[in-house]
PDB file of N, CA and C in Angstrom:
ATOM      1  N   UNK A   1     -14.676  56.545  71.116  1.00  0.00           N
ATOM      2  CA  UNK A   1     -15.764  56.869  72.007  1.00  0.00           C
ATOM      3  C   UNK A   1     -16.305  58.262  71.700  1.00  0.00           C
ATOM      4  N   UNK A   2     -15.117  59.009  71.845  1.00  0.00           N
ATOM      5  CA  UNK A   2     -15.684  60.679  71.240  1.00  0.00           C
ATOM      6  C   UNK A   2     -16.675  60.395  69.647  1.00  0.00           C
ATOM      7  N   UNK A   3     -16.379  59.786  68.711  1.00  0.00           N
ATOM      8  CA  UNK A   3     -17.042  60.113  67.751  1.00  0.00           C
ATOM      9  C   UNK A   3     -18.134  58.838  67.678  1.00  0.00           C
ATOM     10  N   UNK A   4     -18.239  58.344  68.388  1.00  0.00           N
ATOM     11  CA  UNK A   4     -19.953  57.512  68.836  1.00  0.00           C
ATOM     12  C   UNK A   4     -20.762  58.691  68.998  1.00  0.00           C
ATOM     13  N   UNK A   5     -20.091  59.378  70.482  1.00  0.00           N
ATOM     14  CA  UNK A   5     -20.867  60.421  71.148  1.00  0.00           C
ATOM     15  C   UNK A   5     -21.239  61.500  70.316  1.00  0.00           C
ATOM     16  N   UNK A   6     -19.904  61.991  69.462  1.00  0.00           N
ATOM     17  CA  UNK A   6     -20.791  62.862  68.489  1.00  0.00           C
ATOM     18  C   UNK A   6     -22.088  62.489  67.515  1.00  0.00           C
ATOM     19  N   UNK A   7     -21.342  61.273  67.035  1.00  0.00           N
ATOM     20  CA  UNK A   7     -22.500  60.811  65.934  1.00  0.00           C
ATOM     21  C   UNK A   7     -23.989  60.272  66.656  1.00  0.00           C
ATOM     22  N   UNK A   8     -24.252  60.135  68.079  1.00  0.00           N
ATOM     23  CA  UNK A   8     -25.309  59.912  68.695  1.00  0.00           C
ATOM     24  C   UNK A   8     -25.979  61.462  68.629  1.00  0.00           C
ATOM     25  N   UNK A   9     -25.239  62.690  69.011  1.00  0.00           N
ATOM     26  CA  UNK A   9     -25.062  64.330  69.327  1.00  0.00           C
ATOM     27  C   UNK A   9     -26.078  64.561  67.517  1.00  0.00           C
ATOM     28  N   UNK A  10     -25.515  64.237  67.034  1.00  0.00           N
ATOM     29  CA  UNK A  10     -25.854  64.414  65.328  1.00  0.00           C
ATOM     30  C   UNK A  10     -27.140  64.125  64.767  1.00  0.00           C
ATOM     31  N   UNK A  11     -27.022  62.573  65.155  1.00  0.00           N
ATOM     32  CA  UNK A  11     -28.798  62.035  64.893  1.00  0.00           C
ATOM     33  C   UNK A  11     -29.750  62.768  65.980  1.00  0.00           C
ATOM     34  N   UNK A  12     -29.776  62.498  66.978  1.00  0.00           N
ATOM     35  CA  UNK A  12     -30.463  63.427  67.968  1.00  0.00           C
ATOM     36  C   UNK A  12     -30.791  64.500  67.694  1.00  0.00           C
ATOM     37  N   UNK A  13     -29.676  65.210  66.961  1.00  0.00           N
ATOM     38  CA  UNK A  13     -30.133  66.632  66.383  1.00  0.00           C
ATOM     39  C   UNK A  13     -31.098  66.811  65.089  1.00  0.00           C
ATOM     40  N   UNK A  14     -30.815  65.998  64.274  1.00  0.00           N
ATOM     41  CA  UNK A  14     -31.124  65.683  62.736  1.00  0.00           C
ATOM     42  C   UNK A  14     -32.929  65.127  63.057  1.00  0.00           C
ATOM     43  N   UNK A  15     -33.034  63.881  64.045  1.00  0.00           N
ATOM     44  CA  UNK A  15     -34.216  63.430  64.027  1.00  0.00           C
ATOM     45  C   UNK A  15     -35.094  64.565  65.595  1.00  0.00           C
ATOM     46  N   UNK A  16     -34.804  65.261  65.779  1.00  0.00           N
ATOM     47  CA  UNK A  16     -35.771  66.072  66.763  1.00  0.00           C
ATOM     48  C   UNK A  16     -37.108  66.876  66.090  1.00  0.00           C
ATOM     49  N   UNK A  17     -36.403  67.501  64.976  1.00  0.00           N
ATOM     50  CA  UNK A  17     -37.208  68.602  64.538  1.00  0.00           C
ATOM     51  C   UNK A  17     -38.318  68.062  63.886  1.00  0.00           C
ATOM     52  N   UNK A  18     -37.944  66.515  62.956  1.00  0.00           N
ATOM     53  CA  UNK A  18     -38.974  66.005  62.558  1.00  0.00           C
ATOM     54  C   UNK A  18     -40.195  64.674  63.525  1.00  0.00           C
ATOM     55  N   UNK A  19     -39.594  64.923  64.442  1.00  0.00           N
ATOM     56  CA  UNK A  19     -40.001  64.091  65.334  1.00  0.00           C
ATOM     57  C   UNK A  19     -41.240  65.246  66.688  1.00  0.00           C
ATOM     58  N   UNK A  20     -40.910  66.270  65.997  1.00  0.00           N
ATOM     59  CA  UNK A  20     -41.282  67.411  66.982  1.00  0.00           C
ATOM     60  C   UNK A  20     -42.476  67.947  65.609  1.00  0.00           C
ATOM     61  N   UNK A  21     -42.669  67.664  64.172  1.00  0.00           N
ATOM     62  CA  UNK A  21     -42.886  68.084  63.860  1.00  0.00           C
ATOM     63  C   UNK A  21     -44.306  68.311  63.451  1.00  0.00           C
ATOM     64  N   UNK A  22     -45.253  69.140  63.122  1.00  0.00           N
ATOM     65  CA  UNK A  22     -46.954  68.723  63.019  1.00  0.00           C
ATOM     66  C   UNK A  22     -47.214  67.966  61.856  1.00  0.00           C
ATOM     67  N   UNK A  23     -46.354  68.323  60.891  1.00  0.00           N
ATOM     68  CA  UNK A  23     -46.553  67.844  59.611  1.00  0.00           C
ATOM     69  C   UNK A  23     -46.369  66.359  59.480  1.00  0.00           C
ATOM     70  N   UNK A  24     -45.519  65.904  60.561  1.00  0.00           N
ATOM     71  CA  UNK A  24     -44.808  64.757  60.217  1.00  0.00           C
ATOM     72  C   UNK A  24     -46.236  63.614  60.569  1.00  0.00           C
ATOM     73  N   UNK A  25     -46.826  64.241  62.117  1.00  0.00           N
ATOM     74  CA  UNK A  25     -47.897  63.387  62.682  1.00  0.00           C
ATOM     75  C   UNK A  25     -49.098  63.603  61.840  1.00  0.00           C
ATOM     76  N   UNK A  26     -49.229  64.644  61.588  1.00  0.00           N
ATOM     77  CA  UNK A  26     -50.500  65.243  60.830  1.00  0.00           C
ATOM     78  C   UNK A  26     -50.978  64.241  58.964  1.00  0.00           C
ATOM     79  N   UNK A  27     -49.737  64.575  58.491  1.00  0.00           N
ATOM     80  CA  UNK A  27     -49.796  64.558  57.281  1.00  0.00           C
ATOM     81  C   UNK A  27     -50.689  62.447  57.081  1.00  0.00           C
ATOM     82  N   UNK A  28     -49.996  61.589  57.975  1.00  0.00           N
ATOM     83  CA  UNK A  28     -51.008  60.194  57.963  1.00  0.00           C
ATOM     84  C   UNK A  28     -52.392  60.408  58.413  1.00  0.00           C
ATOM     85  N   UNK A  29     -52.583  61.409  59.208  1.00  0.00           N
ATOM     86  CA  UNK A  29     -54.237  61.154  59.743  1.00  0.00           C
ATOM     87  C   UNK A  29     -55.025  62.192  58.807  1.00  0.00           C
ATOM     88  N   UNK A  30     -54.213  63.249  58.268  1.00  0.00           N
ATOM     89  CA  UNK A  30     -55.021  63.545  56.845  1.00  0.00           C
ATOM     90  C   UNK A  30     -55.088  62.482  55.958  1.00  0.00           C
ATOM     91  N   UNK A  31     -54.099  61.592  55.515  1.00  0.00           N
ATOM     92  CA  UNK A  31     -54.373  60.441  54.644  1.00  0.00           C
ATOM     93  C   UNK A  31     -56.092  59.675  54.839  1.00  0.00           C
ATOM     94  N   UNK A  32     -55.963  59.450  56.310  1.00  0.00           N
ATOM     95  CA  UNK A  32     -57.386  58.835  57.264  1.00  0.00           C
ATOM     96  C   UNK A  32     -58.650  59.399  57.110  1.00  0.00           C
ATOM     97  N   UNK A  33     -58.435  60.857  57.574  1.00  0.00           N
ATOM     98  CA  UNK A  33     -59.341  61.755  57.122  1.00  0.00           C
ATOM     99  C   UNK A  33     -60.432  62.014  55.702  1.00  0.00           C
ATOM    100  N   UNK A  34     -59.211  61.988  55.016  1.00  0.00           N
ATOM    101  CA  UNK A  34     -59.772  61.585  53.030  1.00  0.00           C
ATOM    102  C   UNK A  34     -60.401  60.348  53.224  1.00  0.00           C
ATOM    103  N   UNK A  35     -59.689  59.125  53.790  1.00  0.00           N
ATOM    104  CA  UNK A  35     -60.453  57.934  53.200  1.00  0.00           C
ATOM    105  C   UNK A  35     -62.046  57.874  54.191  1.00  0.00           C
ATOM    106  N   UNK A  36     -62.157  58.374  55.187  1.00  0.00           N
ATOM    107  CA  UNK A  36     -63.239  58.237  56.049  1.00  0.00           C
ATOM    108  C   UNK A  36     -64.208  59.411  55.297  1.00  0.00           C
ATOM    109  N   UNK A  37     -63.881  60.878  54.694  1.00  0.00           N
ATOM    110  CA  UNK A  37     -64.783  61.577  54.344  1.00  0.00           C
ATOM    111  C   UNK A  37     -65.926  61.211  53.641  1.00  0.00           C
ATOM    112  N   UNK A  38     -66.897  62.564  53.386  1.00  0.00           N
ATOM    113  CA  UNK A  38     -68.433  61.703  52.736  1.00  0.00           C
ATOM    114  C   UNK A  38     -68.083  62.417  51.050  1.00  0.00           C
ATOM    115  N   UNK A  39     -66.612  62.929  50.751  1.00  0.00           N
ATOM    116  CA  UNK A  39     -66.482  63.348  49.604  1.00  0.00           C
ATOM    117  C   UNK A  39     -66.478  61.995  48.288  1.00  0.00           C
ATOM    118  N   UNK A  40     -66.805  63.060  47.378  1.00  0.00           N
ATOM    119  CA  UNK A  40     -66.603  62.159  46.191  1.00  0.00           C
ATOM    120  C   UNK A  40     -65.646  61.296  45.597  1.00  0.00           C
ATOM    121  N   UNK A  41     -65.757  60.288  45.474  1.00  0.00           N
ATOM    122  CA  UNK A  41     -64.227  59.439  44.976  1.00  0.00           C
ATOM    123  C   UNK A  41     -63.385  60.055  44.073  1.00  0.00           C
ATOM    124  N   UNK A  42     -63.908  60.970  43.041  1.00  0.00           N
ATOM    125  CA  UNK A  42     -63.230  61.802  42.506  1.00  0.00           C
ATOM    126  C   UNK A  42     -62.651  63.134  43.381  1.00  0.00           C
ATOM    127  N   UNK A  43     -63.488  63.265  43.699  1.00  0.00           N
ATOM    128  CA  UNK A  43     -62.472  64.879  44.755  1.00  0.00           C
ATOM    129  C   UNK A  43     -61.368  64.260  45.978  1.00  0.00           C
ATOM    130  N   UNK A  44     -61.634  63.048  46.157  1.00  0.00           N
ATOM    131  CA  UNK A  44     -60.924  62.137  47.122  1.00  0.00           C
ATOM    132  C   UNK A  44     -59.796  61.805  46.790  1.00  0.00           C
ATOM    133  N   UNK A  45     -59.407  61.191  45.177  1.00  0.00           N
ATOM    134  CA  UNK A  45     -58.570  61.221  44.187  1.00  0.00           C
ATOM    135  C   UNK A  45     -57.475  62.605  44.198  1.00  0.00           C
ATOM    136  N   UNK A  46     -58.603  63.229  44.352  1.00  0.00           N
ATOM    137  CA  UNK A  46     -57.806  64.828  43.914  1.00  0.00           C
ATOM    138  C   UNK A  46     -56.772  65.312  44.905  1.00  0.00           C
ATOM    139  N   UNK A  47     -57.218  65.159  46.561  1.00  0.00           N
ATOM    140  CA  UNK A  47     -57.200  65.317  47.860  1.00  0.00           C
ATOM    141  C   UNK A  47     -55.946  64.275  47.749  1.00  0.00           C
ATOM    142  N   UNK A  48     -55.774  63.068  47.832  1.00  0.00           N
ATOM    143  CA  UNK A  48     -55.006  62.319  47.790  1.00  0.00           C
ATOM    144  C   UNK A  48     -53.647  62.320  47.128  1.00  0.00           C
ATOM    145  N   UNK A  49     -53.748  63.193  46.130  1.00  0.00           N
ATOM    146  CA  UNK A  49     -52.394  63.509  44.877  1.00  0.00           C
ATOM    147  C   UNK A  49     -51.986  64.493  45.093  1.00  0.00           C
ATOM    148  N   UNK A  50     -53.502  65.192  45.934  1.00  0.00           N
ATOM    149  CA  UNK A  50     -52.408  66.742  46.679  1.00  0.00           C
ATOM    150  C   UNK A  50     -51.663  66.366  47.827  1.00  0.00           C
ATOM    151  N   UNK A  51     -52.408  65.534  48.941  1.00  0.00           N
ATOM    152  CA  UNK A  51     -51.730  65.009  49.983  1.00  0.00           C
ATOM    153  C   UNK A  51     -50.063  64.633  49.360  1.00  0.00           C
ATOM    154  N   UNK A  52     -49.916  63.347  48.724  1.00  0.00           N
ATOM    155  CA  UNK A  52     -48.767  62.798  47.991  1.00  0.00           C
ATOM    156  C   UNK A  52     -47.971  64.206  47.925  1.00  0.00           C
ATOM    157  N   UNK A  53     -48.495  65.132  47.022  1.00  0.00           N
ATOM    158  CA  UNK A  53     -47.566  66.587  46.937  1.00  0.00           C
ATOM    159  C   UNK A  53     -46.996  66.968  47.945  1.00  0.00           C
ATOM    160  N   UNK A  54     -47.977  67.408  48.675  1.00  0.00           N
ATOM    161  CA  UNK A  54     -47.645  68.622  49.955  1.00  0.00           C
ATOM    162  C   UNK A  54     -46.052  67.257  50.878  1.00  0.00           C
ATOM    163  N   UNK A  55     -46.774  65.839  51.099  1.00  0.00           N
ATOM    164  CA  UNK A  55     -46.058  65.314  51.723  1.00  0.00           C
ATOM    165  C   UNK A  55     -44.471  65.268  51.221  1.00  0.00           C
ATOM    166  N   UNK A  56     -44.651  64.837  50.115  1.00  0.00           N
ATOM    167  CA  UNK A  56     -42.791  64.931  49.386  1.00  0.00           C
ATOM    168  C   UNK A  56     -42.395  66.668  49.609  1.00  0.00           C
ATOM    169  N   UNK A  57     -43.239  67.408  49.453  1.00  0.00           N
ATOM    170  CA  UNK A  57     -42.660  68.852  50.020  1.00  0.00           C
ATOM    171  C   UNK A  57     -42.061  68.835  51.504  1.00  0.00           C
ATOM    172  N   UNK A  58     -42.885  68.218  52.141  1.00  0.00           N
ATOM    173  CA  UNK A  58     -42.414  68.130  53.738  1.00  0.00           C
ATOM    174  C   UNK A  58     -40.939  67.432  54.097  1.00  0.00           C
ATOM    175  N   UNK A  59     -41.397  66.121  53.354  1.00  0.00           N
ATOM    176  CA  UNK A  59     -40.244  65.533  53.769  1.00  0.00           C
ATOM    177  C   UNK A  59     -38.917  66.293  53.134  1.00  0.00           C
ATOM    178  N   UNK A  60     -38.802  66.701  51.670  1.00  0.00           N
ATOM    179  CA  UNK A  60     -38.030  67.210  51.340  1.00  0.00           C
ATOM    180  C   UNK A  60     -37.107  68.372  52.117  1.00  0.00           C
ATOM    181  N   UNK A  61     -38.158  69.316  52.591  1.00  0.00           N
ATOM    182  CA  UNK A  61     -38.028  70.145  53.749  1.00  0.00           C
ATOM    183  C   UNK A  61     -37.407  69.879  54.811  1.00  0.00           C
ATOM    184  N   UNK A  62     -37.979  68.860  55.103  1.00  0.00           N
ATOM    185  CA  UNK A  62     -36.624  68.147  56.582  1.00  0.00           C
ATOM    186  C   UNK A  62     -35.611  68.103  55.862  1.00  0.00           C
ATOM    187  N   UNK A  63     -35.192  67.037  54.916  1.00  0.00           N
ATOM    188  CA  UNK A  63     -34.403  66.982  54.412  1.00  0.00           C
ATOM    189  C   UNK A  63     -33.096  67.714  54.207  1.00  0.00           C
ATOM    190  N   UNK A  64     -33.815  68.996  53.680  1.00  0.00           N
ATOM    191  CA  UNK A  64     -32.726  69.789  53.767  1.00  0.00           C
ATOM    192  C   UNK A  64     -32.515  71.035  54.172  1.00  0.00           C
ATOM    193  N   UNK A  65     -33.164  70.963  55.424  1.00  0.00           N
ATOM    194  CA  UNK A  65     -33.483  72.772  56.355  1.00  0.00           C
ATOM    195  C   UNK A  65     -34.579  73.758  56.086  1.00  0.00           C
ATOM    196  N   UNK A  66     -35.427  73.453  54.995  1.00  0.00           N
ATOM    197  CA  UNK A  66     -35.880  75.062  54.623  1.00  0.00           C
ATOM    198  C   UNK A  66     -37.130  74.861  54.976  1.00  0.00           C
ATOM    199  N   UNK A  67     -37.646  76.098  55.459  1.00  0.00           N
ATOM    200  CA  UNK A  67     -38.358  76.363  56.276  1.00  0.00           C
ATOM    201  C   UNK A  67     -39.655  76.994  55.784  1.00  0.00           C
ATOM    202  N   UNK A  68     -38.980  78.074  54.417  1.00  0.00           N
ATOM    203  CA  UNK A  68     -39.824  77.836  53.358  1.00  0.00           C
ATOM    204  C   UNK A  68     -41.127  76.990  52.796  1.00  0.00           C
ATOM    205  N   UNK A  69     -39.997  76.400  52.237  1.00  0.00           N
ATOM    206  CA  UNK A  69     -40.829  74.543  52.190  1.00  0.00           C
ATOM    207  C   UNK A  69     -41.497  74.167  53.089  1.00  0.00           C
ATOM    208  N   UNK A  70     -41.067  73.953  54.499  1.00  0.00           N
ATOM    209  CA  UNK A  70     -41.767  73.423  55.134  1.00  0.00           C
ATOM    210  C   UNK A  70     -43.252  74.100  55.728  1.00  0.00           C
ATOM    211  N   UNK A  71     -43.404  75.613  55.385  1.00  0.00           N
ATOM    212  CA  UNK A  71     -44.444  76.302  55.637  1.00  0.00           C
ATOM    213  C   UNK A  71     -45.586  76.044  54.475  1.00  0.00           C
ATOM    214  N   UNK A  72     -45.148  76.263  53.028  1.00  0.00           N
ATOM    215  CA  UNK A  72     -45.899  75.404  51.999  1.00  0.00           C
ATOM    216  C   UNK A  72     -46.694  74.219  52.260  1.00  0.00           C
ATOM    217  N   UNK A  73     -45.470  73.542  52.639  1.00  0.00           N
ATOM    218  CA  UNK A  73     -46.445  71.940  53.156  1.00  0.00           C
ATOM    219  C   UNK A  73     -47.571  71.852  53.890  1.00  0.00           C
ATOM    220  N   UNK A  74     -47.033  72.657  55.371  1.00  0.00           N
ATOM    221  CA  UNK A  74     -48.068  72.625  56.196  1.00  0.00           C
ATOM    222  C   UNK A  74     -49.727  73.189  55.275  1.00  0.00           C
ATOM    223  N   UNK A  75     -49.270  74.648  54.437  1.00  0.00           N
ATOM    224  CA  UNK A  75     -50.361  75.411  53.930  1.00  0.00           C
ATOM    225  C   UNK A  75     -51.139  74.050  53.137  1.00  0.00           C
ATOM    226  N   UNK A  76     -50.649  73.455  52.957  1.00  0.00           N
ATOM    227  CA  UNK A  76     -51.226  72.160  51.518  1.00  0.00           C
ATOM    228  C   UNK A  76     -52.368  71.517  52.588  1.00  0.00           C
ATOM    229  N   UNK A  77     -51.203  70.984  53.472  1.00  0.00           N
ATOM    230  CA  UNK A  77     -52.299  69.829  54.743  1.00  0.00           C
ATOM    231  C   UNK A  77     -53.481  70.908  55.075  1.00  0.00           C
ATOM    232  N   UNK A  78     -53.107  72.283  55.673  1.00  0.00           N
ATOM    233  CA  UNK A  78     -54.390  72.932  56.311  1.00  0.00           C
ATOM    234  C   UNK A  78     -55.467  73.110  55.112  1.00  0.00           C
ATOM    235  N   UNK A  79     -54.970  73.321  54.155  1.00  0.00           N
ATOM    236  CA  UNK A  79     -55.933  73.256  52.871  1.00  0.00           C
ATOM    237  C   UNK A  79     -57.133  71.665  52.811  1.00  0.00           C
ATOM    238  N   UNK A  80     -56.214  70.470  53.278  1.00  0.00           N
ATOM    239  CA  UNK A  80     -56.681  69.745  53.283  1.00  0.00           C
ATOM    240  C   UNK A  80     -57.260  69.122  53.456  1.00  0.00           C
ATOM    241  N   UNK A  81     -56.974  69.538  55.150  1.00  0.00           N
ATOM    242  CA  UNK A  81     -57.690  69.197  56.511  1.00  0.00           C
ATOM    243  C   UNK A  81     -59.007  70.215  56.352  1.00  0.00           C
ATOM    244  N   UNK A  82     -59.515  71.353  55.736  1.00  0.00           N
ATOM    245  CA  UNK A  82     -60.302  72.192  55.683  1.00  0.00           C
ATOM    246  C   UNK A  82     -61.302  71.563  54.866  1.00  0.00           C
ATOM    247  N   UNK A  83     -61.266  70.677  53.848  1.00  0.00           N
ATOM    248  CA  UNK A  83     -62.142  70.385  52.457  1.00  0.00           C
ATOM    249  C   UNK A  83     -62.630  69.014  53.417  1.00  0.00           C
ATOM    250  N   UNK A  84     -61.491  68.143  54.173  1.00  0.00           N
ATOM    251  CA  UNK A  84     -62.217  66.766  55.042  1.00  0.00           C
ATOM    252  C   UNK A  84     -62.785  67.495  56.123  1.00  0.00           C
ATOM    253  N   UNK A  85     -63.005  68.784  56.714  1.00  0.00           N
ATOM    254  CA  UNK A  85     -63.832  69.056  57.897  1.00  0.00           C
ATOM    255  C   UNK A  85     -62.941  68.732  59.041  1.00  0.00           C
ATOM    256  N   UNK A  86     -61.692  68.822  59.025  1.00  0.00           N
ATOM    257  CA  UNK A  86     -61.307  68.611  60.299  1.00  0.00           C
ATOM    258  C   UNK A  86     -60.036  69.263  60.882  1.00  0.00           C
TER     259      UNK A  86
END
């Protein structure tokens, strides 16, 4: 019973931060954002492979604590969200 409770104590802890996180909600409706913009299919392309980037940065970041990383990421999306206007 004790180590249910911990291992419930564990995930709870593990899934909060990314569940709390902007990047985590953000990073699909930038996906949305690109495909709805009035940009070029080529700069859309471009936008899209950076998205892919910044996102494996993020997740990686949960992954494994750093905070670092996870400030990068965000900088990628706000970059991103800036070129779709939103």
């Amino acid at each position: 019973m004790r180590t249910l409770i911990l291992a419930a104590a564990l995930i709870a802890f593990v899934a909060t931060p990314a569940s709390a996180c902007r990047g985590t909600a953000e990073y699909p409706e930038a996906a949305d954002d690109i495909a709805q913009s009035t940009l070029t299919p080529e700069r859309k392309k471009e936008l899209f492979d950076l998205l892919g980037i910044g996102n494996r940065l993020h997740q990686e970041a949960h992954r494994v604590f750093d905070t670092m990383q996870m400030g990068k990421s965000i900088q990628i999306l706000d970059g991103i969200k800036a070129q779709t206007g939103k």
